[in-house]
Protein backbone atom coordinates (compact mmCIF):
# COMPACT_ATOMS: atom_id res chain seq x y z
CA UNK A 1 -15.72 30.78 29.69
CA UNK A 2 -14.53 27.36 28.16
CA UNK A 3 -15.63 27.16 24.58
CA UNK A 4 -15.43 23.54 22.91
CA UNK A 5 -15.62 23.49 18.96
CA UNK A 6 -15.33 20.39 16.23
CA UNK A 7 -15.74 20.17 12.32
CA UNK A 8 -18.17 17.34 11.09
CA UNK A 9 -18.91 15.90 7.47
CA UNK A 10 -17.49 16.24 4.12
CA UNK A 11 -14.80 18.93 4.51
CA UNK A 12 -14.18 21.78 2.41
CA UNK A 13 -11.63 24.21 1.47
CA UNK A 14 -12.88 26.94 3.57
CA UNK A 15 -13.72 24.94 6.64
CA UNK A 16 -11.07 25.95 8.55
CA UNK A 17 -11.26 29.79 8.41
CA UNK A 18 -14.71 28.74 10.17
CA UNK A 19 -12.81 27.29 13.13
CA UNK A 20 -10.35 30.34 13.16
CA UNK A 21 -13.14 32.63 13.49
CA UNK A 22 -14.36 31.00 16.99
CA UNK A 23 -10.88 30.46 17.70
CA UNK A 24 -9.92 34.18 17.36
CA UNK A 25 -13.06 35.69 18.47
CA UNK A 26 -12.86 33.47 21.76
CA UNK A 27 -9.84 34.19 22.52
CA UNK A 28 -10.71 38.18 22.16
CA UNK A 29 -13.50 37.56 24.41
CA UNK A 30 -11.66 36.62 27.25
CA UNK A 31 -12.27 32.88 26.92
CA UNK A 32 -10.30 30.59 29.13
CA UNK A 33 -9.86 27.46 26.96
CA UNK A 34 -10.74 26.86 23.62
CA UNK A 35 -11.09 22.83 22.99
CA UNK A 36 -10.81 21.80 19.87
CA UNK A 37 -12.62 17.90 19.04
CA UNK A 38 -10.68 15.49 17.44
CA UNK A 39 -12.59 13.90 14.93
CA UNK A 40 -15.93 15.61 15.83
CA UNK A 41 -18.29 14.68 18.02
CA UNK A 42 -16.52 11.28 18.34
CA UNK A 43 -13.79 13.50 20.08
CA UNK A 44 -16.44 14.43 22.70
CA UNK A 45 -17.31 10.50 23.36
CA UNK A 46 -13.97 9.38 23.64
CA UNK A 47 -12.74 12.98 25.75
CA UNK A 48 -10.07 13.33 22.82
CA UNK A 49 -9.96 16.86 22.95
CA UNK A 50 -6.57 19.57 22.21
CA UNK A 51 -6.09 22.65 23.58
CA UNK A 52 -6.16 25.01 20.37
CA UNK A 53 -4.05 27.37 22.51
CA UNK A 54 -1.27 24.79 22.16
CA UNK A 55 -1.62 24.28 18.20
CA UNK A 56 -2.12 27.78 17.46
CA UNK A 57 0.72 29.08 19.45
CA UNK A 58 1.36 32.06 16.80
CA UNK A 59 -0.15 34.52 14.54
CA UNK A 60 1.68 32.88 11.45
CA UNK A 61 -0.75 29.35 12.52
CA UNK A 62 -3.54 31.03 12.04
CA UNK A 63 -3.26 32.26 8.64
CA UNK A 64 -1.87 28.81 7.73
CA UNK A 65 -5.28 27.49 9.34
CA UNK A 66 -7.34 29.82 6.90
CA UNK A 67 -5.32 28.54 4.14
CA UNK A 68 -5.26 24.95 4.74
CA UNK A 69 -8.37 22.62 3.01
CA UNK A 70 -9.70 19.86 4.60
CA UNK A 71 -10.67 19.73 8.06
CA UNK A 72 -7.59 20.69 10.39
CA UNK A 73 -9.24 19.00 13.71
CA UNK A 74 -10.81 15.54 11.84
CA UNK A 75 -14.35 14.71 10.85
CA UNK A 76 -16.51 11.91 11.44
CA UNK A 77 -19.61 10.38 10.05
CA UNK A 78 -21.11 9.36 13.39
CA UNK A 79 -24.83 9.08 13.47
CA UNK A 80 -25.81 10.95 16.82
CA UNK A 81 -29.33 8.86 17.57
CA UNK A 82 -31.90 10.36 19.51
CA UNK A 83 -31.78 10.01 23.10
CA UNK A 84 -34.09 7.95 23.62
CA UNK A 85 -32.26 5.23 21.60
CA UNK A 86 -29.21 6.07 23.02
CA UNK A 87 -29.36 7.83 26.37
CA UNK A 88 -25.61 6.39 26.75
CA UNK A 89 -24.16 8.86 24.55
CA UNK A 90 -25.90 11.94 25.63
CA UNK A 91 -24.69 10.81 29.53
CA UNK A 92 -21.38 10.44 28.40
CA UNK A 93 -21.33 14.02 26.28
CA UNK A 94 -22.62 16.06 28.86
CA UNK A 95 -20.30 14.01 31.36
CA UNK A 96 -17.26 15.51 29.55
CA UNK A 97 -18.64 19.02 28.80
CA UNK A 98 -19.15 19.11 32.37
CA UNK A 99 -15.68 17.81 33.53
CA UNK A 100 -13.58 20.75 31.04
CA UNK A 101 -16.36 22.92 32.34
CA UNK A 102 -17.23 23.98 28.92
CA UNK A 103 -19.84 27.01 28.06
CA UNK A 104 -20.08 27.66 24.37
CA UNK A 105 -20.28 24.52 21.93
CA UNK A 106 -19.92 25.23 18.66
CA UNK A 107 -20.03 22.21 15.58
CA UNK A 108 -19.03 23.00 12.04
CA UNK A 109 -21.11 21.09 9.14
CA UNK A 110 -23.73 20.39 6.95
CA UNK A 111 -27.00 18.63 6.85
CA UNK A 112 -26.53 16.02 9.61
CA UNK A 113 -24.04 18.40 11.79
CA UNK A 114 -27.54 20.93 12.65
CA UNK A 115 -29.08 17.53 13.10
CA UNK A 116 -26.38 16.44 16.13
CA UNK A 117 -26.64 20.47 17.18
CA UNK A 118 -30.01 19.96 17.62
CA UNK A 119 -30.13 16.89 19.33
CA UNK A 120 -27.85 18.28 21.80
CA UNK A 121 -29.56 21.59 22.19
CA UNK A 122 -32.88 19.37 22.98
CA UNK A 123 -31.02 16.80 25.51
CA UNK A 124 -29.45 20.04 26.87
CA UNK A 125 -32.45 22.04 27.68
CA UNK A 126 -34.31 19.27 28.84
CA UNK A 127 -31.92 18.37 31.60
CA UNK A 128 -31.07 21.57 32.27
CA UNK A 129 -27.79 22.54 30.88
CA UNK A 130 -26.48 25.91 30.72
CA UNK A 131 -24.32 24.49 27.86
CA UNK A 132 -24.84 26.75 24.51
CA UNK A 133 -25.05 24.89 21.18
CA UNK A 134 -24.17 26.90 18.01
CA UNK A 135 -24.20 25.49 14.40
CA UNK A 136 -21.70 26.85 11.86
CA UNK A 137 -22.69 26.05 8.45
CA UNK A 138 -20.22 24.58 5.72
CA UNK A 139 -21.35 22.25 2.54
CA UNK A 140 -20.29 22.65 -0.85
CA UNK A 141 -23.67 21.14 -1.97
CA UNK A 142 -24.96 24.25 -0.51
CA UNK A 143 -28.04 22.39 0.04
CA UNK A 144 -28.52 23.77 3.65
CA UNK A 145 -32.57 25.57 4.58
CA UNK A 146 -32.96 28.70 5.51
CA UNK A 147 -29.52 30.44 4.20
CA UNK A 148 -28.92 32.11 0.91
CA UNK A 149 -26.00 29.95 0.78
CA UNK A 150 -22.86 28.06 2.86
CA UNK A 151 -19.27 28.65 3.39
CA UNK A 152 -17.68 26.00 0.97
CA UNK A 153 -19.74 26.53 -2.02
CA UNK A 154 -18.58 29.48 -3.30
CA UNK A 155 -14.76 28.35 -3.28
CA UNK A 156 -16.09 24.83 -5.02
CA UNK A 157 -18.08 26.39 -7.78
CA UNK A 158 -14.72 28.88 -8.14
CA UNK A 159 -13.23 25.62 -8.87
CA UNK A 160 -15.65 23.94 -10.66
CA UNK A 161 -16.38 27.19 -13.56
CA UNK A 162 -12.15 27.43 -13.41
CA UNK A 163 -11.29 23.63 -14.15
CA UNK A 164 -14.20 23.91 -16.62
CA UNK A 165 -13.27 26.51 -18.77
CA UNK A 166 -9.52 24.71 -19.06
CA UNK A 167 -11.23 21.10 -20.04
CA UNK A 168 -13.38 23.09 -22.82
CA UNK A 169 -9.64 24.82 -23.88
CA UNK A 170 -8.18 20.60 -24.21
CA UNK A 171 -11.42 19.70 -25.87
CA UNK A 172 -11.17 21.71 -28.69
CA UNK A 173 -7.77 20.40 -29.45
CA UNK A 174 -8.94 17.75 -32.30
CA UNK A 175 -11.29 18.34 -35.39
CA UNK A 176 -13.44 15.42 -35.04
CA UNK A 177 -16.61 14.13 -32.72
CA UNK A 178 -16.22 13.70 -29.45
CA UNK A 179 -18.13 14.04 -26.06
CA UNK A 180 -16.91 14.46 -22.26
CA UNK A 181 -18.54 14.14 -19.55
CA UNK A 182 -17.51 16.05 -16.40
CA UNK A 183 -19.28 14.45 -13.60
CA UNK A 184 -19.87 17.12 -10.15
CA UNK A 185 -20.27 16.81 -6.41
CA UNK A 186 -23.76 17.20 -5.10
CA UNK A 187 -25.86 15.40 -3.38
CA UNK A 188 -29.75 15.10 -4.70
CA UNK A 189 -29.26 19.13 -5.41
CA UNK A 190 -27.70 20.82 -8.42
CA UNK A 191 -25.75 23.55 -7.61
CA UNK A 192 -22.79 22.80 -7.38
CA UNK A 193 -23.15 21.54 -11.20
CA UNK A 194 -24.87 24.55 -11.84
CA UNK A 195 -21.88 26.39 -11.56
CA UNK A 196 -19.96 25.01 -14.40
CA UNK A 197 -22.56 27.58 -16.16
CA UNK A 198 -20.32 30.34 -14.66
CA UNK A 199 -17.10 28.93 -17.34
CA UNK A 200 -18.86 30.77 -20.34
CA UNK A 201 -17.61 34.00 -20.72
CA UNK A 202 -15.48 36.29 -23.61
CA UNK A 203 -12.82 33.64 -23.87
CA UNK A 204 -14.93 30.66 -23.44
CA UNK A 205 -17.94 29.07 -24.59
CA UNK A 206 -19.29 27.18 -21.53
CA UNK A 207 -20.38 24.05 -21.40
CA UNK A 208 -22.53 22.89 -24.05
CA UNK A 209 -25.36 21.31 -21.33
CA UNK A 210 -25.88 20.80 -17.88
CA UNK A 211 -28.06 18.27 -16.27
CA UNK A 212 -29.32 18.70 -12.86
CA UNK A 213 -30.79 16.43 -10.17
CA UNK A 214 -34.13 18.91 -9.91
CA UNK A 215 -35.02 17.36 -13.20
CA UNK A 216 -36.15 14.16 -13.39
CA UNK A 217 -33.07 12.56 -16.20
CA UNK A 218 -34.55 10.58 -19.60
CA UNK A 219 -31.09 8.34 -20.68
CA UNK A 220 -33.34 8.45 -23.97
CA UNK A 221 -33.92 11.93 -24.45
CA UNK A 222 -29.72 12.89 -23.24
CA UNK A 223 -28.66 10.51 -26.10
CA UNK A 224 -31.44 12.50 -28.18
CA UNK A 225 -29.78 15.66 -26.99
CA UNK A 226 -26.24 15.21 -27.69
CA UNK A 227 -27.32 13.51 -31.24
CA UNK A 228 -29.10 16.80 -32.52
CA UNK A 229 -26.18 19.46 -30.41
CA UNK A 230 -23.29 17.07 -32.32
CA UNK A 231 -24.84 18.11 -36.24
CA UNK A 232 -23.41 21.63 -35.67
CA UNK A 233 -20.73 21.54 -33.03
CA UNK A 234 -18.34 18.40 -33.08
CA UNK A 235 -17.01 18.34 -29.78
CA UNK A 236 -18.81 18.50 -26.74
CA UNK A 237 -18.32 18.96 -22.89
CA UNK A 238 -21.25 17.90 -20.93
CA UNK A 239 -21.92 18.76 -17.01
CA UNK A 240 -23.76 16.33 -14.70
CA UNK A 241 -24.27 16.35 -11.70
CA UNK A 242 -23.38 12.57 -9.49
CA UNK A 243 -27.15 12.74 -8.56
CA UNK A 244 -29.17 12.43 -11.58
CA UNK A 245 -32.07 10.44 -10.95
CA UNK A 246 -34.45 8.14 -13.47
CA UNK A 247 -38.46 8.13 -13.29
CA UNK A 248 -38.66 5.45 -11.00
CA UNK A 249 -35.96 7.40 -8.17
CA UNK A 250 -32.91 5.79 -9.37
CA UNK A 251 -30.16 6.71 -9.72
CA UNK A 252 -28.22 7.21 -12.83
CA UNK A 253 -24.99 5.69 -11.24
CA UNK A 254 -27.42 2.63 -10.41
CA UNK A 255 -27.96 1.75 -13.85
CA UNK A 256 -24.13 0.56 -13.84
CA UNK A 257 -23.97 -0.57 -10.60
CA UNK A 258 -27.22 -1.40 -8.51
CA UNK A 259 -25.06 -2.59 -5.68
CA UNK A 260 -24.24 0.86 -3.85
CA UNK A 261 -23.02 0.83 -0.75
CA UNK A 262 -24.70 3.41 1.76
CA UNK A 263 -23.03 5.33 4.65
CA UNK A 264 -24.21 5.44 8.57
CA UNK A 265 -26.47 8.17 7.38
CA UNK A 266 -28.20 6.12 4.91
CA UNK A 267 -26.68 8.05 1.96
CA UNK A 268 -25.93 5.73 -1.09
CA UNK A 269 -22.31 6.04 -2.26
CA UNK A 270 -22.87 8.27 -5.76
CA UNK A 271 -20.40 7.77 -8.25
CA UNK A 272 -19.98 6.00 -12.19
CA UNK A 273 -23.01 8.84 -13.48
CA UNK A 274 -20.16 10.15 -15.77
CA UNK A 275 -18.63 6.93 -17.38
CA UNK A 276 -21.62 5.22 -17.32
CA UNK A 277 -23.53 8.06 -19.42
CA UNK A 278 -19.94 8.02 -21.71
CA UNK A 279 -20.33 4.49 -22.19
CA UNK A 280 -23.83 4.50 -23.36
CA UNK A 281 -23.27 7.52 -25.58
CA UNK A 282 -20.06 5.64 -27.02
CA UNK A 283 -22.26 2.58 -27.99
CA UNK A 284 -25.27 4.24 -29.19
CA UNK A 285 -23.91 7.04 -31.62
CA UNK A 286 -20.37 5.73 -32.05
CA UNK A 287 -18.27 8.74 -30.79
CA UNK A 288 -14.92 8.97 -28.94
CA UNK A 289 -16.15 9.55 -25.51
CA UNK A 290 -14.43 10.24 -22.23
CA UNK A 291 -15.63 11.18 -18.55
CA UNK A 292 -13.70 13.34 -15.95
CA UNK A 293 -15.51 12.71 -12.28
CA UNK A 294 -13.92 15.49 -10.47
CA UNK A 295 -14.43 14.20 -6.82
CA UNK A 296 -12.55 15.33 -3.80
CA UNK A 297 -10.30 17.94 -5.79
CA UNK A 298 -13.24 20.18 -6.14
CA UNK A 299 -13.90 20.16 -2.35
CA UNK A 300 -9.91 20.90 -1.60
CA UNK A 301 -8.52 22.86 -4.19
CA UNK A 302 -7.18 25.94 -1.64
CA UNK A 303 -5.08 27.23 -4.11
CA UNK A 304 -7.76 28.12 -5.80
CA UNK A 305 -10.56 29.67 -3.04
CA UNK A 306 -12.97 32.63 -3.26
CA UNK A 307 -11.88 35.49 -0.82
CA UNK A 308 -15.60 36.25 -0.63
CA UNK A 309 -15.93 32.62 0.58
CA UNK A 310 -12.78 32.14 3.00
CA UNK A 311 -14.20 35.88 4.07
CA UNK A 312 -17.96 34.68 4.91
CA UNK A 313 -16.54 31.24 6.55
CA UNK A 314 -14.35 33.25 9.28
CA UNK A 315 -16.94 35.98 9.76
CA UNK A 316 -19.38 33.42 10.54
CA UNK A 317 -17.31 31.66 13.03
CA UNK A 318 -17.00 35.12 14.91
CA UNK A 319 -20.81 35.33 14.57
CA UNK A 320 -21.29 31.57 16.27
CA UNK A 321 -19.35 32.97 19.35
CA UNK A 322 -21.00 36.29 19.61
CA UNK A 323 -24.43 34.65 19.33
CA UNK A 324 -23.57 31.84 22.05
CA UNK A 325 -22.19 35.28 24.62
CA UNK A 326 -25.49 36.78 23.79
CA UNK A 327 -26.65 33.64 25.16
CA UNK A 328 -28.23 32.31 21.93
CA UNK A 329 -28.52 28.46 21.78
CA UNK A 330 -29.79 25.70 19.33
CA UNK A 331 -29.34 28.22 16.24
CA UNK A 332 -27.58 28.11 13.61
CA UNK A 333 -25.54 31.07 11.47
CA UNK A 334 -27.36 31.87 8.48
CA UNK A 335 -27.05 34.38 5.34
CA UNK A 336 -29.24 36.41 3.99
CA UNK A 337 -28.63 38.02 0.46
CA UNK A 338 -29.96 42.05 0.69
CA UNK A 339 -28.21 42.92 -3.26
CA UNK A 340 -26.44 41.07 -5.62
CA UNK A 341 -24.88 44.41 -7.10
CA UNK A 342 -23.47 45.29 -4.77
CA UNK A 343 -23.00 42.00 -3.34
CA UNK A 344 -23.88 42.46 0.46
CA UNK A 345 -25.27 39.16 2.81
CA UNK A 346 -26.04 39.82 6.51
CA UNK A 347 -25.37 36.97 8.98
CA UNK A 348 -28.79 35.85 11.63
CA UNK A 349 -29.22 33.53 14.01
CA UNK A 350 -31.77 30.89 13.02
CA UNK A 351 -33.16 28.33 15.15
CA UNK A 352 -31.34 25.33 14.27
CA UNK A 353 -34.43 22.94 13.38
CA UNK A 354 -34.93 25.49 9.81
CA UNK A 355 -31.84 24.10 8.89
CA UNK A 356 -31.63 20.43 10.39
CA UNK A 357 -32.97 17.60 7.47
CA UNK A 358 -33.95 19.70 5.33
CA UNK A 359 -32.67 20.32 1.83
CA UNK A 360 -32.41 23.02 -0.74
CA UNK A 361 -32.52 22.75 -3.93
CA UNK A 362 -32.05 24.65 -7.24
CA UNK A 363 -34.91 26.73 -8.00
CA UNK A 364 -36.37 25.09 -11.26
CA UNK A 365 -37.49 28.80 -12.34
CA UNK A 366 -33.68 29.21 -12.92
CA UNK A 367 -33.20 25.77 -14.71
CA UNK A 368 -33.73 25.96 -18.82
CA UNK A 369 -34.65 22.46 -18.95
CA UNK A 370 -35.62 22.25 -22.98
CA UNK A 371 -31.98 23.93 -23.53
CA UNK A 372 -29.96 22.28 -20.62
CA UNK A 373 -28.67 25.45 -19.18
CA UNK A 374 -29.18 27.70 -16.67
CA UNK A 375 -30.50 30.95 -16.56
CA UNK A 376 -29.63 34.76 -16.11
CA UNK A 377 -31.16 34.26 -12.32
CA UNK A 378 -28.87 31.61 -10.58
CA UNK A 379 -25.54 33.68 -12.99
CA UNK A 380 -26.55 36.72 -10.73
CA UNK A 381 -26.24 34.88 -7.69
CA UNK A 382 -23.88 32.63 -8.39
CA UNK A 383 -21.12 34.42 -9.46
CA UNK A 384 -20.64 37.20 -6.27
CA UNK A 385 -20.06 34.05 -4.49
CA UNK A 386 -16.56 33.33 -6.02
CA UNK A 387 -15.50 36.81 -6.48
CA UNK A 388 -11.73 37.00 -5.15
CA UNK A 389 -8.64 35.03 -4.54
CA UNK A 390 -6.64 34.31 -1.07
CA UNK A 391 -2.84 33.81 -2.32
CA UNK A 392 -1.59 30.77 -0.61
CA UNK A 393 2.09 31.38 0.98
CA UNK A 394 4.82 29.32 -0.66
CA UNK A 395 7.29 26.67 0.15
CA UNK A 396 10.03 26.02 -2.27
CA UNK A 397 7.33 26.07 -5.07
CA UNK A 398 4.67 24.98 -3.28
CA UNK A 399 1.55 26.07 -1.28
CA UNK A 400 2.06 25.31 3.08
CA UNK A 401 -0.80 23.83 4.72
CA UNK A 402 -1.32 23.12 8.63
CA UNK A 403 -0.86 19.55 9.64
CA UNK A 404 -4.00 17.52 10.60
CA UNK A 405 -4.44 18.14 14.34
């Protein structure tokens, strides 16, 4: 058994125990060669593949790998089309899957990683393949159908509530009005802004709002907002999400900037909803105003990951390759919550169209919309999610990370 695996998408900071989990649990199974794809599925097109036996050539690798953020093997934002618009690429796939005489395929990403799994898993069956494709979930938008939640989220939201509750420490620093704006990942679904709700606690406030995507965003009514919050608390610190949309499906970044530039996915570049809104704010009520747009660092930050997280994202690697032995193909691993308290999620195989272009949103029953908050619902099942730390090893003061493959 040759198994073949690659890492697609925005990367995360658990991403990589993912790919240590097929890595390990092949190499327990008896496979023969585990391929790893450099720069996903772009890797496959252009046969620039590595022997993961060769990287991961000890034990000490491997916990390096589970440490490390980003995505050790390279990603890619290539646009699989369907094979009817491009039979070329689905020739030249199964050409090289045939040629390392690989089994098990296994692809590690979000929304439009199912979407190439599924492709594949159609071309595959249709020509009659024995080639079995697994999708491994990862997105910290943890926007992904049909599972209580991805492997990245939990870590990011960890980050997110953590980096919040310091800001909120600064902000209080000075008696006088002010507002910031922390702008958060997330792309057309709130949760990853939702979990700046988990910063309130004994020693900590919490953010004074939140505004999520789910809700449809009134510039008038925010300015409205942080008016009537600012005549009995001076200094605020606002959550947004990036993706705050207008009535007429704008958005909020827009307003600044209509020229945004879109990826091969057709995704418009989302950023500016934090200094745009402190901008506006600053000229309308004439406060000191400031916006934080936490980008990247909240997708990377492995110093700071949930051991429930790094946990889940290596378990469901092993789960990928058991699944594809049992002969399982065009599925995807998915989670499904049986308690919050205890905390206990049971990994399934799902077929991998439940998962592929769809999105999930926030529930809005768990949104307090007149009070820009969220409720005791999405704090219960939030906050198992980022439950325990994985201690990075040191280097002369500093945490070691694999190399990009």
């Amino acid at each position: 058994m040759n198994v073949i695996v690659g890492q697609s998408g925005g990367p995360t900071a658990v991403i990589n125990a993912s790919l240590a989990g097929v890595y390990e649990a092949a190499k327990k199974a008896g496979a023969g060669t585990v391929y790893g794809m450099k720069n996903g599925i772009t890797g496959v097109l252009e046969d620039n593949l590595v022997d993961l036996d060769v990287v991961f050539d000890t034990p000490e690798k491997l916990e390096l790998l589970k440490r490390t953020p980003s995505s050790c093997l390279g990603s890619c934002r290539y646009k699989l089309k369907s094979a009817e618009e491009n039979p070329a690429d689905y020739e030249r796939i199964f050409s090289v899957l045939e040629k390392r005489e690989i089994d098990c395929f296994f692809y590690i990403g979000g929304n439009d990683s199912m979407d190439t799994i599924s492709k594949l898993s159609a071309y595959g069956k249709k020509i009659g393949s024995n080639v079995r494709f697994v999708g491994i979930p990862k997105t910290i938008d943890n926007d992904l159908m049909d599972t209580d939640h991805s492997p990245g989220y939990g870590s990011a939201a960890k980050f997110v509530a953590t980096t919040l509750k310091e800001v909120i420490q600064d902000a209080m620093v000075y008696d006088m009005k002010s507002l910031l704006i922390v702008e958060i990942m997330g792309r057309n679904a709130g949760w990853l802004a939702a979990s700046s709700a988990l910063a309130k606690g004994e020693d900590c406030d919490g953010v004074d709002m939140i505004f999520l995507p789910e809700i449809c965003f009134d510039l008038d009514k925010f300015v409205q907002k942080i008016e009537e919050k600012q005549k009995t608390k001076g200094n605020l610190v606002i959550a947004v999400s990036e993706s705050l949309k207008i009535a007429d499906g704008r958005y909020v970044c827009e307003l600044a900037d209509s020229a945004q530039e879109e990826d091969l996915f057709g995704h418009k570049r989302l950023t500016g909803t934090a200094q745009f809104l402190a901008e506006v704010c600053n000229k309308r009520l004439g406060i000191k105003t400031r916006a934080i747009e936490l980008s990247t660092l909240q997708r990377c930050a492995s110093h700071l990951t949930s051991l429930t997280d790094v946990t889940e994202a290596y378990e469901a690697g092993v789960y990928a390759l058991n699944a594809a032995i049992a002969g399982k193909s065009g599925v995807a691993v998915s989670f499904e919550r049986t308690s919050n308290e205890p905390y206990r999620c049971e990994m399934r195989a799902v077929e991998i169209e439940k998962l592929a272009n769809h999105e999930k949103t926030v529930p809005l029953e768990w949104i307090d919309e007149e009070n820009a908050c969220m409720k005791a619902e999405f704090l219960a099942y939030a906050k198992p999610l980022i439950q325990g730390e994985l201690t990075p090893i040191f280097k002369d003061g500093l945490p070691c990370h694999l190399r990009k493959i």
